[in-house]
C-alpha atoms as a PDB file:
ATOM      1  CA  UNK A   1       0.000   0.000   0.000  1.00  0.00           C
ATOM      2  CA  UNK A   2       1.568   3.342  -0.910  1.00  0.00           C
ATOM      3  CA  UNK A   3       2.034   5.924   1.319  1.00  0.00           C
ATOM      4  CA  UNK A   4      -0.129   9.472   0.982  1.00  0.00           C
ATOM      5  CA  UNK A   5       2.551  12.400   1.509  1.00  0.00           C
ATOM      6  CA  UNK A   6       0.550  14.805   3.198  1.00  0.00           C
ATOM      7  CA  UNK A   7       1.534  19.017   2.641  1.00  0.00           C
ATOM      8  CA  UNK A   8       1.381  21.325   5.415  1.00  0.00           C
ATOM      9  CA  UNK A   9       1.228  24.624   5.671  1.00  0.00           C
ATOM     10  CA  UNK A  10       4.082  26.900   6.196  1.00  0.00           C
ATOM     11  CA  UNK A  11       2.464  28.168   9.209  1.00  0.00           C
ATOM     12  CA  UNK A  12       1.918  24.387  10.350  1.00  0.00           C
ATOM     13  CA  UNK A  13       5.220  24.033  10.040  1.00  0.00           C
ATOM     14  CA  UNK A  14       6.456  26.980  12.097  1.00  0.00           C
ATOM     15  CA  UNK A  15       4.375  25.639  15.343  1.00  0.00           C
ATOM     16  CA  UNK A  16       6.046  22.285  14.870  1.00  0.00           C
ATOM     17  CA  UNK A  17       9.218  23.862  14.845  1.00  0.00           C
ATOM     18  CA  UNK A  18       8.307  26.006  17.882  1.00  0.00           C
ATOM     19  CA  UNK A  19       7.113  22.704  19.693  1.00  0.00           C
ATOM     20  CA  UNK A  20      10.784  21.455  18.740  1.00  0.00           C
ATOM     21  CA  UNK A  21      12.505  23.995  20.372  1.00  0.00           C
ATOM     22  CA  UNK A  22      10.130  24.531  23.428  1.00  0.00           C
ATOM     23  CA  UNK A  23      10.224  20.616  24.244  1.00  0.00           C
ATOM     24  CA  UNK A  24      14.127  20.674  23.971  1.00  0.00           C
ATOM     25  CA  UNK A  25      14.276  23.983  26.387  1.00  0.00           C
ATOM     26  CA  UNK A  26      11.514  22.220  28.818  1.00  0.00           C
ATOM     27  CA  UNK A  27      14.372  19.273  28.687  1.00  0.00           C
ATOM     28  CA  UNK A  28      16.663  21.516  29.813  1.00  0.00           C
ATOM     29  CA  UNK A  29      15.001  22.888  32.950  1.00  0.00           C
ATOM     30  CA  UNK A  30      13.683  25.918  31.116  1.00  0.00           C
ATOM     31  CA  UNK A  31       9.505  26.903  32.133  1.00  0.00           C
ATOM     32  CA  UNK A  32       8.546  28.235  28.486  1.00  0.00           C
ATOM     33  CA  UNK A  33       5.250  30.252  27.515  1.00  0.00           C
ATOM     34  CA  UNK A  34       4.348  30.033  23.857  1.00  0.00           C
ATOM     35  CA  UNK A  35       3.465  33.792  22.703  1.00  0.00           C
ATOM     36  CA  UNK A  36       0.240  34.077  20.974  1.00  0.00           C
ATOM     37  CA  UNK A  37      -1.629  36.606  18.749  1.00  0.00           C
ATOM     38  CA  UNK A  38       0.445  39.772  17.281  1.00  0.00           C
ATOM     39  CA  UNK A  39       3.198  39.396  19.475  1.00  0.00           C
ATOM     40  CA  UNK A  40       6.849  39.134  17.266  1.00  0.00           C
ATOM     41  CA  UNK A  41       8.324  36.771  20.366  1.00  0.00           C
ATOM     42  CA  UNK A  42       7.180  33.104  19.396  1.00  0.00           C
ATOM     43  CA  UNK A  43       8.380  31.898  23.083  1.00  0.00           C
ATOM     44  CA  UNK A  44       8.910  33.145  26.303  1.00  0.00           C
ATOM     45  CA  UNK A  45      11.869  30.915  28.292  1.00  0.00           C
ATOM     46  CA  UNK A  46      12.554  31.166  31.763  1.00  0.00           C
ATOM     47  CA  UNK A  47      15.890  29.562  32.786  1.00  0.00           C
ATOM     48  CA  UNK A  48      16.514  27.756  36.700  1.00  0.00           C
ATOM     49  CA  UNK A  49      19.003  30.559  36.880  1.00  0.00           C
ATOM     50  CA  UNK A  50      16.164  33.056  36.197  1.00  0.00           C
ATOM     51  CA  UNK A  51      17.527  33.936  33.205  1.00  0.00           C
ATOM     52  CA  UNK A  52      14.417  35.403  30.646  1.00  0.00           C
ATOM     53  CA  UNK A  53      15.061  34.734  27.291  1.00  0.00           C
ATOM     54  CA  UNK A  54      12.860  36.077  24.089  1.00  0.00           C
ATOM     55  CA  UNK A  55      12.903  33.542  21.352  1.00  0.00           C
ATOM     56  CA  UNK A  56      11.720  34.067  17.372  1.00  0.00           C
ATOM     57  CA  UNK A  57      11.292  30.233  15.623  1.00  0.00           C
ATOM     58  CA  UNK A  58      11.950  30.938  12.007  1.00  0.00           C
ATOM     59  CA  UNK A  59      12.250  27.994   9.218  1.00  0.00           C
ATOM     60  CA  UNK A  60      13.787  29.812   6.550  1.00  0.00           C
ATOM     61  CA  UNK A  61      14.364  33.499   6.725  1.00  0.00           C
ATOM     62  CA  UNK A  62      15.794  35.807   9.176  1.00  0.00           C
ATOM     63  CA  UNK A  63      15.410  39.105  10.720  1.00  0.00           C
ATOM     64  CA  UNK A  64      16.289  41.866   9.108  1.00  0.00           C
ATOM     65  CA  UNK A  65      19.595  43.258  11.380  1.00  0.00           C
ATOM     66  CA  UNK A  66      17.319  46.355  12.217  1.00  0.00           C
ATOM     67  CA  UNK A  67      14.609  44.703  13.565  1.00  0.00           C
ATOM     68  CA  UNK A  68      16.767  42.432  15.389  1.00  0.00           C
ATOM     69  CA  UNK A  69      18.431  45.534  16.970  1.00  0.00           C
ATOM     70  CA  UNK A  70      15.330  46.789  17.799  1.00  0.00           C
ATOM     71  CA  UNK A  71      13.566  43.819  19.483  1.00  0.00           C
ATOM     72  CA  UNK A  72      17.111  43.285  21.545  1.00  0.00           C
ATOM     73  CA  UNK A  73      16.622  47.274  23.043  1.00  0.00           C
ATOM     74  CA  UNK A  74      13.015  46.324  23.964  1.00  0.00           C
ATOM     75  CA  UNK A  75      14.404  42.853  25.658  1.00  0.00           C
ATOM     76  CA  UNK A  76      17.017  44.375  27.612  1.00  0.00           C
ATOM     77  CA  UNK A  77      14.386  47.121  28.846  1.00  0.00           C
ATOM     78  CA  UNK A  78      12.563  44.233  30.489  1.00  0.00           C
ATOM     79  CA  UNK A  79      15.680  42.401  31.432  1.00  0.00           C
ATOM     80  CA  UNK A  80      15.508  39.662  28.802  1.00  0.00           C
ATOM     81  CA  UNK A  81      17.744  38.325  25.931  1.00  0.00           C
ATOM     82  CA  UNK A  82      16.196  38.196  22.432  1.00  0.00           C
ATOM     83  CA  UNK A  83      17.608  35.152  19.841  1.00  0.00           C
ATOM     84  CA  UNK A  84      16.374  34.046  17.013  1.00  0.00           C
ATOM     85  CA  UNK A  85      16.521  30.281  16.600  1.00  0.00           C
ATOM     86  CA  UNK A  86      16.303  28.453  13.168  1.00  0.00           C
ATOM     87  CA  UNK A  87      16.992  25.136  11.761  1.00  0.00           C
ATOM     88  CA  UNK A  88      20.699  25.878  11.186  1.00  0.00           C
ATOM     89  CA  UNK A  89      21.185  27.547  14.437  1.00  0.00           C
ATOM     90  CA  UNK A  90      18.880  25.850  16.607  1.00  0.00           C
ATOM     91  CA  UNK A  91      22.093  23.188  17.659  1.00  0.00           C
ATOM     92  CA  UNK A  92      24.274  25.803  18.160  1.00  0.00           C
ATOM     93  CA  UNK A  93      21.673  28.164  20.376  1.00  0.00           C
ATOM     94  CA  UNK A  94      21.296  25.016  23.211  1.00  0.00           C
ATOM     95  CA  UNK A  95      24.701  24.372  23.033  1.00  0.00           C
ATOM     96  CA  UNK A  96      25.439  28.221  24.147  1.00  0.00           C
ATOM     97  CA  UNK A  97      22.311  27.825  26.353  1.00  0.00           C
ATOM     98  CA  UNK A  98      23.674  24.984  28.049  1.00  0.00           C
ATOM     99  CA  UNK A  99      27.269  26.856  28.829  1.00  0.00           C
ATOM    100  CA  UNK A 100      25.912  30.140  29.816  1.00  0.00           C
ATOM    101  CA  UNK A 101      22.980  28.511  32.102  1.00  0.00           C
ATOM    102  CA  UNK A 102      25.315  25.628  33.221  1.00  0.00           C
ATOM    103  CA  UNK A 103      23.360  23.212  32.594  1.00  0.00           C
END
């Protein structure tokens, strides 16, 4: 019996990428809020250090370098740290997670 290949949406496929990176921060020790509605932060992590960090799940493209800028002044005003995670990055991001946090 063949196998149906099913499409998704590219929105579909953004939340399971955003459930990928919240389970693997949950893993970690982190307590993570997903961000809902108009909101540019996808999740909201909180470290066992206390550490609050602002996190954008993109599949494909980026941020442009000023909006970056500009959501990292409006972290740091609340006392939080704003990354953008992707596919090619994600690896990388718990990696530097897991040194700064020592975990």
């Amino acid at each position: 019996m063949e196998q149906r290949q099913y499409k998704t949406s590219p929105r579909f496929r953004g939340y399971l990428f955003e459930r990928e990176v919240r389970k693997k921060l949950e893993e970690m020790g982190f307590f993570v809020f997903r961000s809902t509605g108009s909101f540019k932060v996808d999740l909201i992590a909180f470290s066992p250090k206390g550490n609050v960090y602002w996190i954008e799940c993109k599949l494909h493209r980026d941020l442009s370098q000023k909006e970056k800028q500009r959501w990292e002044e409006i972290a740091k005003t609340y006392h939080a740290h704003f990354v953008v995670v992707n596919r090619f990055n994600l690896k990388q991001f718990l990696f530097l997670l897991k040194s700064n946090e020592g975990i």
